[in-house]
Protein backbone atom coordinates (compact mmCIF):
# COMPACT_ATOMS: atom_id res chain seq x y z
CA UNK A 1 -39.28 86.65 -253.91
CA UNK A 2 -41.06 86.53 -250.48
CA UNK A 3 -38.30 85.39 -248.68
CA UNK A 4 -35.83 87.85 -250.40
CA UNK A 5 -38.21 90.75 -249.06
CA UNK A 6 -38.21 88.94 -245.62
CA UNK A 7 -34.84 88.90 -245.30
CA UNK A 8 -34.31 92.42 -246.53
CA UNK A 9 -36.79 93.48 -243.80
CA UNK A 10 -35.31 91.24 -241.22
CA UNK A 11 -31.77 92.72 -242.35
CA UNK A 12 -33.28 96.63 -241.89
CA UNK A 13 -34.39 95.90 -238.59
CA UNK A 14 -31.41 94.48 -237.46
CA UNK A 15 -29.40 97.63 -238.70
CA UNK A 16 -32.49 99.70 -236.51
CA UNK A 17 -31.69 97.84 -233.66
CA UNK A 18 -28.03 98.09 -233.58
CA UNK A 19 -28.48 101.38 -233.94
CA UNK A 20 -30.39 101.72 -231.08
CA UNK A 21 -27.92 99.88 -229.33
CA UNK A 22 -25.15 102.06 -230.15
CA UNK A 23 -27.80 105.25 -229.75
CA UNK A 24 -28.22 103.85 -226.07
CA UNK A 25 -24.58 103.20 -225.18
CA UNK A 26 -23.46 106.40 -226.57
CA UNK A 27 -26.00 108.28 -224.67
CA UNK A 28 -25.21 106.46 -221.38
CA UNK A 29 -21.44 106.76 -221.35
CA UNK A 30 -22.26 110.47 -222.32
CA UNK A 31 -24.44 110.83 -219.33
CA UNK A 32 -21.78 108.49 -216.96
CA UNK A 33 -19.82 111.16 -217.93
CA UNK A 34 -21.47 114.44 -217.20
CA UNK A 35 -22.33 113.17 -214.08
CA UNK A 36 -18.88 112.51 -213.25
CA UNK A 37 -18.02 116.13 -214.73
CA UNK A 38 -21.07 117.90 -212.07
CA UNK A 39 -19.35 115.68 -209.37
CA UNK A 40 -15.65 117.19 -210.02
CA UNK A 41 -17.29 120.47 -210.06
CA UNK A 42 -19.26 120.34 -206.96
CA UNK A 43 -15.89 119.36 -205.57
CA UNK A 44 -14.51 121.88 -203.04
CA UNK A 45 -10.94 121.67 -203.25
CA UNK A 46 -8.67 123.10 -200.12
CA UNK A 47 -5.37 122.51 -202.49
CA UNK A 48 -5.82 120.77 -206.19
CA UNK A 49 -2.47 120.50 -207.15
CA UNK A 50 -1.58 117.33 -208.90
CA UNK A 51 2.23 117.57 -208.73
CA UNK A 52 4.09 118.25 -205.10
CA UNK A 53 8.04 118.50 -205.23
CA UNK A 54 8.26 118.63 -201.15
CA UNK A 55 5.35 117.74 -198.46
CA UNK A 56 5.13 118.35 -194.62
CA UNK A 57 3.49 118.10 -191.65
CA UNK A 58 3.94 119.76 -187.82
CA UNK A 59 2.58 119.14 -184.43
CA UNK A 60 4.10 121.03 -182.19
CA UNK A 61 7.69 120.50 -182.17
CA UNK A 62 7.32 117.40 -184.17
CA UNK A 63 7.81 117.52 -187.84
CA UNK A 64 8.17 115.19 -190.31
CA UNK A 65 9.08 116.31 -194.57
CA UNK A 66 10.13 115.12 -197.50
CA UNK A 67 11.54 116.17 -200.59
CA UNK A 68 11.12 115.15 -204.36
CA UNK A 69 14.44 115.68 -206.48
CA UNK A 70 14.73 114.01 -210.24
CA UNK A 71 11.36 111.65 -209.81
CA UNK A 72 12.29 110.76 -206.51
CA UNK A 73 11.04 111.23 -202.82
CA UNK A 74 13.76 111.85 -200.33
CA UNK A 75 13.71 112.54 -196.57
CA UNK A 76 14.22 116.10 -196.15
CA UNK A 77 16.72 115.54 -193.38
CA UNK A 78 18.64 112.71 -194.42
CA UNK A 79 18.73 111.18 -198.03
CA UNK A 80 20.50 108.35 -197.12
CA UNK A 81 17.27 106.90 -195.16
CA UNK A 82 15.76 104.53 -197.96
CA UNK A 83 11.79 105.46 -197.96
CA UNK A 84 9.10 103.50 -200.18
CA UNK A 85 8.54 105.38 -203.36
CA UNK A 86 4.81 104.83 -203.35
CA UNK A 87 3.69 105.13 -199.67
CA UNK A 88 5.36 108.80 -199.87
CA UNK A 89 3.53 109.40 -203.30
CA UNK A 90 0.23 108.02 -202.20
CA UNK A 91 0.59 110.93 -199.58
CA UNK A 92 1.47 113.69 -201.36
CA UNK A 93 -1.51 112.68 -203.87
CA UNK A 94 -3.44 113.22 -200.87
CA UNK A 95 -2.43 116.18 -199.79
CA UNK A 96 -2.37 117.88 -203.09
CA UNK A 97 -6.01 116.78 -204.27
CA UNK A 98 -7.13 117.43 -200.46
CA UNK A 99 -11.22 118.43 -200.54
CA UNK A 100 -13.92 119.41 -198.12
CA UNK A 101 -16.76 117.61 -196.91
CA UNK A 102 -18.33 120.92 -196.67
CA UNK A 103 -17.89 124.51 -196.07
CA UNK A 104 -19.25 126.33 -193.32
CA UNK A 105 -21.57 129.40 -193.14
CA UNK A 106 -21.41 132.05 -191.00
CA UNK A 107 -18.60 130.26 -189.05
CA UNK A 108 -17.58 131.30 -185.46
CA UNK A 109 -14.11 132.22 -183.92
CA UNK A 110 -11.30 129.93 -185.46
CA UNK A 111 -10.46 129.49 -182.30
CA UNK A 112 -13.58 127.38 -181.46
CA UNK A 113 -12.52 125.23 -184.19
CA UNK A 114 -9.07 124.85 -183.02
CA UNK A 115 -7.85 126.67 -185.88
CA UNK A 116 -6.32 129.27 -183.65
CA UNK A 117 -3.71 126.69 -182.94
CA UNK A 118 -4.05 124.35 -185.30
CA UNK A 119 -3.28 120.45 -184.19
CA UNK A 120 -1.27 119.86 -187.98
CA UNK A 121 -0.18 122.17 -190.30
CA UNK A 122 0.51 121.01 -193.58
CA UNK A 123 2.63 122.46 -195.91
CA UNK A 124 3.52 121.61 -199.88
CA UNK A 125 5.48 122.80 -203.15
CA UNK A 126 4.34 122.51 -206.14
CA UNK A 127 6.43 121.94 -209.11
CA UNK A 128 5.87 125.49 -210.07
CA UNK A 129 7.27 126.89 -206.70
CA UNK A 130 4.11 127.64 -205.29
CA UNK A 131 3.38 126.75 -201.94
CA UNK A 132 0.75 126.72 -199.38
CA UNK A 133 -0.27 124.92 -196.08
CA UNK A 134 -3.42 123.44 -194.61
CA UNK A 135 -3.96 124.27 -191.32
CA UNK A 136 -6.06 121.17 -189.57
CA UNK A 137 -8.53 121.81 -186.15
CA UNK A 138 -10.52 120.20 -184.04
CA UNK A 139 -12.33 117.06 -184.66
CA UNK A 140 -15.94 117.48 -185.70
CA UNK A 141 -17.45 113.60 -185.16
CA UNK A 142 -15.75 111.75 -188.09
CA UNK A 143 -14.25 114.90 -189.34
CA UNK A 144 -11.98 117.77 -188.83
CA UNK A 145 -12.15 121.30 -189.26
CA UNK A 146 -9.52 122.95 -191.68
CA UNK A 147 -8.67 125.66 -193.22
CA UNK A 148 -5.97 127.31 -195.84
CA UNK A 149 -3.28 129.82 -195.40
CA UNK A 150 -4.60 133.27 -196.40
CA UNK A 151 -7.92 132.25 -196.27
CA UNK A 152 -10.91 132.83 -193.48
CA UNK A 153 -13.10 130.29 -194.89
CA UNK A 154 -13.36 126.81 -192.43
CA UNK A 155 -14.28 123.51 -194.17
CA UNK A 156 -14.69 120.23 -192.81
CA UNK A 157 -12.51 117.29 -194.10
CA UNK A 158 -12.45 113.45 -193.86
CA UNK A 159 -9.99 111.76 -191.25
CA UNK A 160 -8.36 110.32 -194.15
CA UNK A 161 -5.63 112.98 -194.35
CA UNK A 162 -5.15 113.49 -190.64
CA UNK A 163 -5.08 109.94 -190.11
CA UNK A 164 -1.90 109.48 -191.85
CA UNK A 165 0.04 112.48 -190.09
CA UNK A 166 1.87 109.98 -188.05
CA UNK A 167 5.56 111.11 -187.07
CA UNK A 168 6.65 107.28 -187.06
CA UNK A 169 9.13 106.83 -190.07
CA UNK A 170 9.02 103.58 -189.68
CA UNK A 171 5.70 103.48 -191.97
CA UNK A 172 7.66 105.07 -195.13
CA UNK A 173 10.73 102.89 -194.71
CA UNK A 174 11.64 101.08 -197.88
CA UNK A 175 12.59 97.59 -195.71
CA UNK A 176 15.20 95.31 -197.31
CA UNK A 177 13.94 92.32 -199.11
CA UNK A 178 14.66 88.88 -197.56
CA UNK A 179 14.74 86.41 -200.31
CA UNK A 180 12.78 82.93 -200.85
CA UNK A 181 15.47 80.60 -198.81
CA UNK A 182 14.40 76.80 -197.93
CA UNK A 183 15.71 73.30 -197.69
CA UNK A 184 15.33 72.93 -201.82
CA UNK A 185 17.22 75.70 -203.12
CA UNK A 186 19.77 76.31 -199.29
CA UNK A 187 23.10 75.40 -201.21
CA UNK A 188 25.50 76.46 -198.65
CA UNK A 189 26.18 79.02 -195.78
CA UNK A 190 29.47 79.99 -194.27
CA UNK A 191 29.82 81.33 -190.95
CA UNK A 192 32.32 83.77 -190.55
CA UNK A 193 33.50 84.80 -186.14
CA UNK A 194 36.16 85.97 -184.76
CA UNK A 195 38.26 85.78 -188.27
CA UNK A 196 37.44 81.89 -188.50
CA UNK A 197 35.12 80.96 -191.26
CA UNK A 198 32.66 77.25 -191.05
CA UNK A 199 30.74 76.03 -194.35
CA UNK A 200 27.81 73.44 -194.08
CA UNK A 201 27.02 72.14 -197.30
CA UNK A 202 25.95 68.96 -196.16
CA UNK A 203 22.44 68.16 -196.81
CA UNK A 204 21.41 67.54 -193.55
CA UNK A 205 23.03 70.68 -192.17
CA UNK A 206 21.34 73.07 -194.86
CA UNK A 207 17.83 71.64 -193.63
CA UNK A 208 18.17 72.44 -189.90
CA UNK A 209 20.00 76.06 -191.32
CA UNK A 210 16.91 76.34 -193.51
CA UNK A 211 14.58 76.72 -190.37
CA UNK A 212 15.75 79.53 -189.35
CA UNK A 213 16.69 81.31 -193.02
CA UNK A 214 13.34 80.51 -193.84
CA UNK A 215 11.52 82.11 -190.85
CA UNK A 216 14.22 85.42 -191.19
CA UNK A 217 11.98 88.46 -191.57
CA UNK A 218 13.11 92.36 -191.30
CA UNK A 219 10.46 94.91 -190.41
CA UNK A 220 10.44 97.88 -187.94
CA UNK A 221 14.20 99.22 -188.06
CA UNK A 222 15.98 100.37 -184.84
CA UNK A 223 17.73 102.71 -186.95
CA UNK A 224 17.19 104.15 -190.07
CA UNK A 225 20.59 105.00 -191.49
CA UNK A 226 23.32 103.63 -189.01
CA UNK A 227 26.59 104.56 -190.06
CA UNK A 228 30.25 103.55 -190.09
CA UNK A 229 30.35 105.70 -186.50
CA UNK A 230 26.94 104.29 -184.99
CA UNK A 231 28.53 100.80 -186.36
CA UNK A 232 29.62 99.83 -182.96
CA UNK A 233 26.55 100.82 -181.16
CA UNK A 234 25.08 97.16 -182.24
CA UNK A 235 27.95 94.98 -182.25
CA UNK A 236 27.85 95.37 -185.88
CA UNK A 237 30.93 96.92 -186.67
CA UNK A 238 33.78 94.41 -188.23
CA UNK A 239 35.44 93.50 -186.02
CA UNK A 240 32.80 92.17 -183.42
CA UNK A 241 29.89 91.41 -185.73
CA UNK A 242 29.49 87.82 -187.30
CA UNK A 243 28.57 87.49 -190.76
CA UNK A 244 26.42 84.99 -192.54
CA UNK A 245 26.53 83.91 -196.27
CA UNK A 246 23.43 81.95 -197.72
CA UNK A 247 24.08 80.90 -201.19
CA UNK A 248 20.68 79.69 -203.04
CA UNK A 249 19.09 78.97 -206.21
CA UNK A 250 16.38 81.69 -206.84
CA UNK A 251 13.00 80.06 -207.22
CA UNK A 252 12.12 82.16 -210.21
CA UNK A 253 15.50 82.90 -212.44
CA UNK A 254 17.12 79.38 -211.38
CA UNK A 255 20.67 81.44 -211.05
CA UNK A 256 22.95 81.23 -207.99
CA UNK A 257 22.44 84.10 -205.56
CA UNK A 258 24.04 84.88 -202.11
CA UNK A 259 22.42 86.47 -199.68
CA UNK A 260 24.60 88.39 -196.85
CA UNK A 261 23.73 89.68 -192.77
CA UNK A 262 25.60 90.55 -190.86
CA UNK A 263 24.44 89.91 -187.00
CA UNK A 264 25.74 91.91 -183.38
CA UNK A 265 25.18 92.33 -180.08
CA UNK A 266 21.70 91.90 -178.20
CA UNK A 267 19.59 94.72 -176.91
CA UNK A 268 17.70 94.56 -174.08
CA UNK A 269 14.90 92.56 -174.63
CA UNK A 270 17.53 89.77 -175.51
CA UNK A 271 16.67 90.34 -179.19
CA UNK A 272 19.97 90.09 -181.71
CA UNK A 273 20.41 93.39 -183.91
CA UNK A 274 20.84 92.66 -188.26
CA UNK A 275 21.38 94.07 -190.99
CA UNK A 276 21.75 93.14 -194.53
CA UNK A 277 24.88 93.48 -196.48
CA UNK A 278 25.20 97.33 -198.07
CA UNK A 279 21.71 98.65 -196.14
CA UNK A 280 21.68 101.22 -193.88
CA UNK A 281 18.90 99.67 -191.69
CA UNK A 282 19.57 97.75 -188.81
CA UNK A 283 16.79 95.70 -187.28
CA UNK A 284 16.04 92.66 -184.59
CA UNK A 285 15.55 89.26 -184.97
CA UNK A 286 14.53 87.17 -182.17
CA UNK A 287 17.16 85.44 -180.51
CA UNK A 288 16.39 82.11 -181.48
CA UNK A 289 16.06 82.76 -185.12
CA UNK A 290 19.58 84.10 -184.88
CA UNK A 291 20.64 80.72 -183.44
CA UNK A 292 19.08 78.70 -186.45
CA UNK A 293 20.72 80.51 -188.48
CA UNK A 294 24.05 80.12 -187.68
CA UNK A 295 24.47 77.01 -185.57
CA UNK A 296 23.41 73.07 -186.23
CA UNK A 297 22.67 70.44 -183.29
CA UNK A 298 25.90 69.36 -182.66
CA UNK A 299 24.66 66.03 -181.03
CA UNK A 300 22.74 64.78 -184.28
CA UNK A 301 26.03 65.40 -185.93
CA UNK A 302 27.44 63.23 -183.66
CA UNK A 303 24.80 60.65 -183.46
CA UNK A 304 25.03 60.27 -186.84
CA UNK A 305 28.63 59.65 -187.03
């Protein structure tokens, strides 16, 4: 009978303490979250808009925009150019959830905040049709001064924002993929000059091919939609460019794939301009990649017959 009551007492306090427990953890993630609720409110937002359909920014004569159409980000002067969906998004997330550091009392001229003429003005849609523009100043240490369209009050904001108003496309360029290509999935690659056509498939071909597949890599585009006109410009029209077929196992699916580039002229750094088969990007490869790409050491051929 003792231990029946002891275990019905040990039992109740259990059921106390988990109750606690749950009493505690309740409380605290109620807490967690009316502190996070005070910090959103002490927020001092210069846009809050979670949805942008077009995003700018200007320096002078410089400008650089894009455009959002159907879930996707476009540049507003050419939709050909191929831009990374999520570096574009990441910055119009900025811009439309842009806040101040601070706001500033009893502020002076905007002109002694270089607000007069600002450095950047940026400007946004939302998907309502509204728009507005942030006008951004001088630098205040690690900040800037800014300030909104239609408004007289001056805030201070983080570099973040300003930091990214670079008028380089080259950092929203979508690159073309290069794929996985080595001696143990290199199958075969034809060479293809001047209307004649060579194919290694020889083992010992592929791995000296291989070295310089392997080491191909495509960043920074010298031009960002080169066209059927501009073709020629880089010796990559069809009649002087040579192509080059790699056809390799992918490393993941196992399934034959080709991979296609075609390579021109030289520019003047003695780099060899590329591009990939159906891109609009042409880029530079070192010279001697090129080479090991196309060409095998004649003289171990020979050797070895």
């Amino acid at each position: 009978m003792k231990e029946k009551k002891m275990l019905i007492l040990l039992l109740a306090a259990f059921v106390a303490l988990a109750g606690c427990y749950v009493g505690i953890e309740f409380w605290n993630a109620e807490k967690e979250e009316q502190e996070k609720a005070e910090e959103e409110a002490a927020k001092i937002y210069l846009t809050g808009e979670e949805s942008l359909t077009a995003v700018s920014y200007a320096s002078g004569e410089s400008r650089m925009g894009f455009v959002k159409e159907d879930g996707t980000w476009y540049d507003e002067d050419d939709r050909e150019i191929p831009l990374s969906q999520d570096v574009v998004e990441n910055f119009a997330d900025a811009v439309g959830s842009l806040c101040a550091e601070r706001e500033l009392e009893d502020p002076d001229d905007v002109a002694d905040y270089g607000l007069d003429s600002p450095s950047y003005t940026v400007a946004y849609t939302t998907e309502a049709g509204e728009e507005g523009e942030v006008y951004i100043g001088n630098q205040a240490e690690d900040d800037y001064y800014a300030m909104v369209k239609g408004s007289d009050k001056i805030y201070t904001i983080t570099a973040d924002l300003p930091g990214r108003l670079d008028f380089d496309l080259s950092g929203y360029i979508q690159n073309d993929t290069v794929p996985s290509i080595s001696s143990g999935n290199l199958q075969k690659v034809e060479i293809t000059e001047n209307g004649s056509t060579v194919a290694y498939e020889e083992e010992e071909d592929l791995s000296e091919l291989a070295g310089g597949w392997g080491t191909l890599s495509l960043a920074a585009p010298k031009d960002y939609h080169v066209t059927e006109e501009t073709l020629a410009d880089y010796g990559l029209d069809e009649a002087s460019r040579t192509t080059a077929v790699a056809e390799y196992e992918d490393t993941d699916s196992g399934e034959k794939e080709t991979f296609t580039v075609y390579l021109g002229s030289t520019d003047s750094d003695g780099n060899r301009y590329v591009m990939v088969k159906d891109s609009v990007l042409v880029y530079t490869i070192s010279q001697s990649v090129a080479e090991n790409m196309l060409t095998v050491d004649e003289t171990t051929e020979e050797a070895e017959e």
